[in-house]
N, C-alpha and C. Protein backbone atom coordinates (compact mmCIF):
# COMPACT_ATOMS: atom_id res chain seq x y z
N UNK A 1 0.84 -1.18 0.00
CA UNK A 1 0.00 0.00 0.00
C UNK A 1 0.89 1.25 0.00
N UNK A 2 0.56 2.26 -0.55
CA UNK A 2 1.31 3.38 -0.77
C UNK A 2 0.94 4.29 0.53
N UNK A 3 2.35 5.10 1.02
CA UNK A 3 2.32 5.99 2.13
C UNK A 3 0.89 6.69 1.82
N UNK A 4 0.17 6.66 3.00
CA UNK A 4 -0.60 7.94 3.19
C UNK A 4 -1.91 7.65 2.35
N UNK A 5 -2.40 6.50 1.44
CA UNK A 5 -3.31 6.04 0.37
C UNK A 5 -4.21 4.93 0.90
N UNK A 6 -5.31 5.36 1.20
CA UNK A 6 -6.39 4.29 1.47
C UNK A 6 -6.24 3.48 0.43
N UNK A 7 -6.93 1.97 0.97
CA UNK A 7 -7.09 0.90 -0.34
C UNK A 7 -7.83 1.43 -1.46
N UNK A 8 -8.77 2.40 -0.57
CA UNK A 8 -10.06 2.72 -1.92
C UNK A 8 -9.38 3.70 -2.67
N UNK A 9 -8.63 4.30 -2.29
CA UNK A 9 -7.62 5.53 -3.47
C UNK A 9 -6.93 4.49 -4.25
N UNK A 10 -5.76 3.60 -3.57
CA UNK A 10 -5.30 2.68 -4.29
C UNK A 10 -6.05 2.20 -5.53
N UNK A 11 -7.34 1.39 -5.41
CA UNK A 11 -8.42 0.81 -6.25
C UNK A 11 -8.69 1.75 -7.13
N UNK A 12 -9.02 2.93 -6.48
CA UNK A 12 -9.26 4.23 -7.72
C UNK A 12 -8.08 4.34 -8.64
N UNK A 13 -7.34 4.47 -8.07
CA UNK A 13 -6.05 4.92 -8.96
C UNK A 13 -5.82 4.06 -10.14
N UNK A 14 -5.68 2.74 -9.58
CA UNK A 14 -4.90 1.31 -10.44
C UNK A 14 -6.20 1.57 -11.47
N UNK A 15 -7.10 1.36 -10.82
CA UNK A 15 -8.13 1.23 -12.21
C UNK A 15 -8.80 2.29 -13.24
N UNK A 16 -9.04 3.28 -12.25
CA UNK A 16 -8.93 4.92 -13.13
C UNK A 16 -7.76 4.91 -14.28
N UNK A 17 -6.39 4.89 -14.07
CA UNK A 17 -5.30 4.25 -15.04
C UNK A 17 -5.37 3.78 -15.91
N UNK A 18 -5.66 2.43 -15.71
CA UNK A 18 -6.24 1.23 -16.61
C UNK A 18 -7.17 1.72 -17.75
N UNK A 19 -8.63 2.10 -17.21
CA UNK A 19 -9.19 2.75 -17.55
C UNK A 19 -9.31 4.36 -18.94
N UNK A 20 -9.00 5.00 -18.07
CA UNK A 20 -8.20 5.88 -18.67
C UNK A 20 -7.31 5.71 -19.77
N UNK A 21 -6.59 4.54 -19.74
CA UNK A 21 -5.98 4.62 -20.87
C UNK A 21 -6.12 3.53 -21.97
N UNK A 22 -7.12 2.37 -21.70
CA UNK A 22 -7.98 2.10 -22.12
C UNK A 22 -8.83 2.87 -23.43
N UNK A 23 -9.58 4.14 -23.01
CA UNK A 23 -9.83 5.21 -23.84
C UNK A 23 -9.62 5.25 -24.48
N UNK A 24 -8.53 6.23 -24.00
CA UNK A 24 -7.63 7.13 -24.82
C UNK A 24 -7.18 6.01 -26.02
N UNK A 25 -7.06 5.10 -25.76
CA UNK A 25 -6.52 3.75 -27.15
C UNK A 25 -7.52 3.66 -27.95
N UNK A 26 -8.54 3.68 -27.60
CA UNK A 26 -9.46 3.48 -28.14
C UNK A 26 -9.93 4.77 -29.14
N UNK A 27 -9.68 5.93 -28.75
CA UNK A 27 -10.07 7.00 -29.08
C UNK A 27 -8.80 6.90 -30.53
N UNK A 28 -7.43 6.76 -30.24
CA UNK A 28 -6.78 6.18 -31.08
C UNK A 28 -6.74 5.76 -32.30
N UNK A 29 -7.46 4.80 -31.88
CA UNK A 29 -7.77 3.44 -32.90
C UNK A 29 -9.08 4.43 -34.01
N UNK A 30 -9.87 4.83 -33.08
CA UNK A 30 -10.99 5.70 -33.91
C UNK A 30 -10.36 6.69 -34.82
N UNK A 31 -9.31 7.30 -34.72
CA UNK A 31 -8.75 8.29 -35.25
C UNK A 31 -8.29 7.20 -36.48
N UNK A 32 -7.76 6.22 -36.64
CA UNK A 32 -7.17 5.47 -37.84
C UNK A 32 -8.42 5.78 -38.84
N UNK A 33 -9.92 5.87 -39.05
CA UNK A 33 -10.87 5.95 -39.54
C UNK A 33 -10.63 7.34 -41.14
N UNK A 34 -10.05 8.31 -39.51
CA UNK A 34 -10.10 9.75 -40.40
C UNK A 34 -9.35 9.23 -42.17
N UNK A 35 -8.67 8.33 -42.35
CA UNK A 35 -7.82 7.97 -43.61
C UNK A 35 -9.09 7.45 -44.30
N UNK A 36 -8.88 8.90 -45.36
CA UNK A 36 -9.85 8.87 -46.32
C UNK A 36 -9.55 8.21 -47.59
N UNK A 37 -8.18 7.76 -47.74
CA UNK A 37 -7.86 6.48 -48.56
C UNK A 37 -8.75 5.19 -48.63
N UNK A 38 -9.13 5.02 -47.44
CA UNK A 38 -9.41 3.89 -46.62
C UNK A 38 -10.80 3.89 -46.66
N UNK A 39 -11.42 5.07 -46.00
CA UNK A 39 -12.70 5.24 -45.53
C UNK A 39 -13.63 6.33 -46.54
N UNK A 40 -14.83 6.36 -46.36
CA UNK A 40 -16.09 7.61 -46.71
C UNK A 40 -16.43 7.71 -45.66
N UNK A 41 -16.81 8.88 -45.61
CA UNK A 41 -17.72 9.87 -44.35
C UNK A 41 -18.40 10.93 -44.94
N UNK A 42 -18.85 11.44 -44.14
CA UNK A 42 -19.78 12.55 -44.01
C UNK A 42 -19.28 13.22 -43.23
N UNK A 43 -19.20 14.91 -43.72
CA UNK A 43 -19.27 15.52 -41.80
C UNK A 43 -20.16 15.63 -41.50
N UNK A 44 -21.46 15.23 -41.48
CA UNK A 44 -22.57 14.74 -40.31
C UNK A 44 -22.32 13.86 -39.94
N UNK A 45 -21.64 12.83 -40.56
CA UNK A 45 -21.57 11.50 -39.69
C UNK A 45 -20.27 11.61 -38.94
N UNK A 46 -19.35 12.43 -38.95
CA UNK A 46 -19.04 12.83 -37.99
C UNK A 46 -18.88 14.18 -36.32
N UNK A 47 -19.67 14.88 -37.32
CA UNK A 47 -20.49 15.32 -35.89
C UNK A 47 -21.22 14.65 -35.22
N UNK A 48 -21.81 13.66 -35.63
CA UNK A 48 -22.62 12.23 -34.94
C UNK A 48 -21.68 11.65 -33.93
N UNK A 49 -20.93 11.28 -34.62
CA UNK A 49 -20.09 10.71 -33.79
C UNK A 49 -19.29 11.35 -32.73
N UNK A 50 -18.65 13.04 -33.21
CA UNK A 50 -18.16 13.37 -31.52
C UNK A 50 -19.02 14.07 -30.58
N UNK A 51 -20.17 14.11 -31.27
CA UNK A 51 -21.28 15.03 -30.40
C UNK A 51 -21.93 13.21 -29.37
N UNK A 52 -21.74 12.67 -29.61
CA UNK A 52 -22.57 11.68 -28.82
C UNK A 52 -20.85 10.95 -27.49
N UNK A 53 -19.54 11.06 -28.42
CA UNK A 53 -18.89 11.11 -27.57
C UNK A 53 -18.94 12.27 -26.05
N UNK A 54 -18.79 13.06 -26.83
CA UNK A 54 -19.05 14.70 -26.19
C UNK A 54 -20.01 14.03 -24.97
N UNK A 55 -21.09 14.38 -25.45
CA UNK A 55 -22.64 13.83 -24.56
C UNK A 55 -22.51 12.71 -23.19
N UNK A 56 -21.44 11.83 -23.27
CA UNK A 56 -20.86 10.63 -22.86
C UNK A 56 -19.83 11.21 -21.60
N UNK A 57 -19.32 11.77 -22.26
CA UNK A 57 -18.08 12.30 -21.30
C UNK A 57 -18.71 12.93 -20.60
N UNK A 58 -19.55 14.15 -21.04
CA UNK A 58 -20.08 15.21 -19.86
C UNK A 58 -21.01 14.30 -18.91
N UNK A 59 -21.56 13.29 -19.24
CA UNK A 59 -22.66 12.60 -18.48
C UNK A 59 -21.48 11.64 -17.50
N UNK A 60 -20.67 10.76 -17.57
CA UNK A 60 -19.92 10.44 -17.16
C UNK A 60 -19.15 11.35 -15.83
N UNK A 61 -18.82 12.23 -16.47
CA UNK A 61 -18.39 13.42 -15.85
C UNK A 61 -18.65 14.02 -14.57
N UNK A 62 -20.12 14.17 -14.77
CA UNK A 62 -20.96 14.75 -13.81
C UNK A 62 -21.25 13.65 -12.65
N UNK A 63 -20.96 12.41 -12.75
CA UNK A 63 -21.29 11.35 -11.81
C UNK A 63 -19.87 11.54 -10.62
N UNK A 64 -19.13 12.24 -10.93
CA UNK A 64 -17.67 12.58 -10.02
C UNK A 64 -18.13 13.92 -9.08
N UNK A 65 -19.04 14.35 -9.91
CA UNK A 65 -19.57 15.90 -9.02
C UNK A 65 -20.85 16.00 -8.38
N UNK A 66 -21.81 15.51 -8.93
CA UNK A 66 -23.16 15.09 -8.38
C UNK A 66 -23.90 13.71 -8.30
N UNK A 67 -23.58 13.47 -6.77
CA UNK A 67 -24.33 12.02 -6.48
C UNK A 67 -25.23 11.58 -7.58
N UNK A 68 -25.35 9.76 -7.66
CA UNK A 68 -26.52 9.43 -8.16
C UNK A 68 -28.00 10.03 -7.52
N UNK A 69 -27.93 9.46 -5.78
CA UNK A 69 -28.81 9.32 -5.18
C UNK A 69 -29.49 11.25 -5.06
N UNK A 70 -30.29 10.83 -5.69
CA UNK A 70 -31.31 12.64 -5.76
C UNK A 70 -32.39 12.43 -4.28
N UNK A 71 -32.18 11.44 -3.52
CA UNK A 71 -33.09 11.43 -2.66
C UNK A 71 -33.97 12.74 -2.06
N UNK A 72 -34.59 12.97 -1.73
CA UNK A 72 -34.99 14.84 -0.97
C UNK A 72 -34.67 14.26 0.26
N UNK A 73 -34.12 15.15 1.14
CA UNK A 73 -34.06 15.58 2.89
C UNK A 73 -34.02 16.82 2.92
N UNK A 74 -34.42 16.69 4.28
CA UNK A 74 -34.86 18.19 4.94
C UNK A 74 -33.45 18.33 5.66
């Protein structure tokens, strides 16, 4: 265990990482597409595509800043 790092930071970390770069590979790999040798597109079909990424991330996003649970209390 690392100085000063709960298990649950630990767990966050290793797999946030993982994760994270996971992605980013992936995001990668999507970029091989742009080769218009290779491929046809549209730029609607790609505003489709980073507007729903976009949409993803911010929703994702927001789960780090505002609880699931919307319960009401007084």
């Amino acid at each position: 265990m690392t100085k000063n790092m709960s298990p649950k930071q630990e767990r966050f970390k290793r797999l946030a990482t993982k994760r994270t770069n996971d992605i980013l590979n992936r995001l990668r790999v999507l970029g091989n597409c742009a080769n218009r040798s290779v491929y046809g597109y549209t730029e609607d079909e790609i505003q489709k595509i980073f507007a729903e990424i976009e949409r993803k991330t911010k929703e994702v996003k927001s789960k780090f800043y505002f609880p699931e649970n919307k319960e009401f209390r007084l």
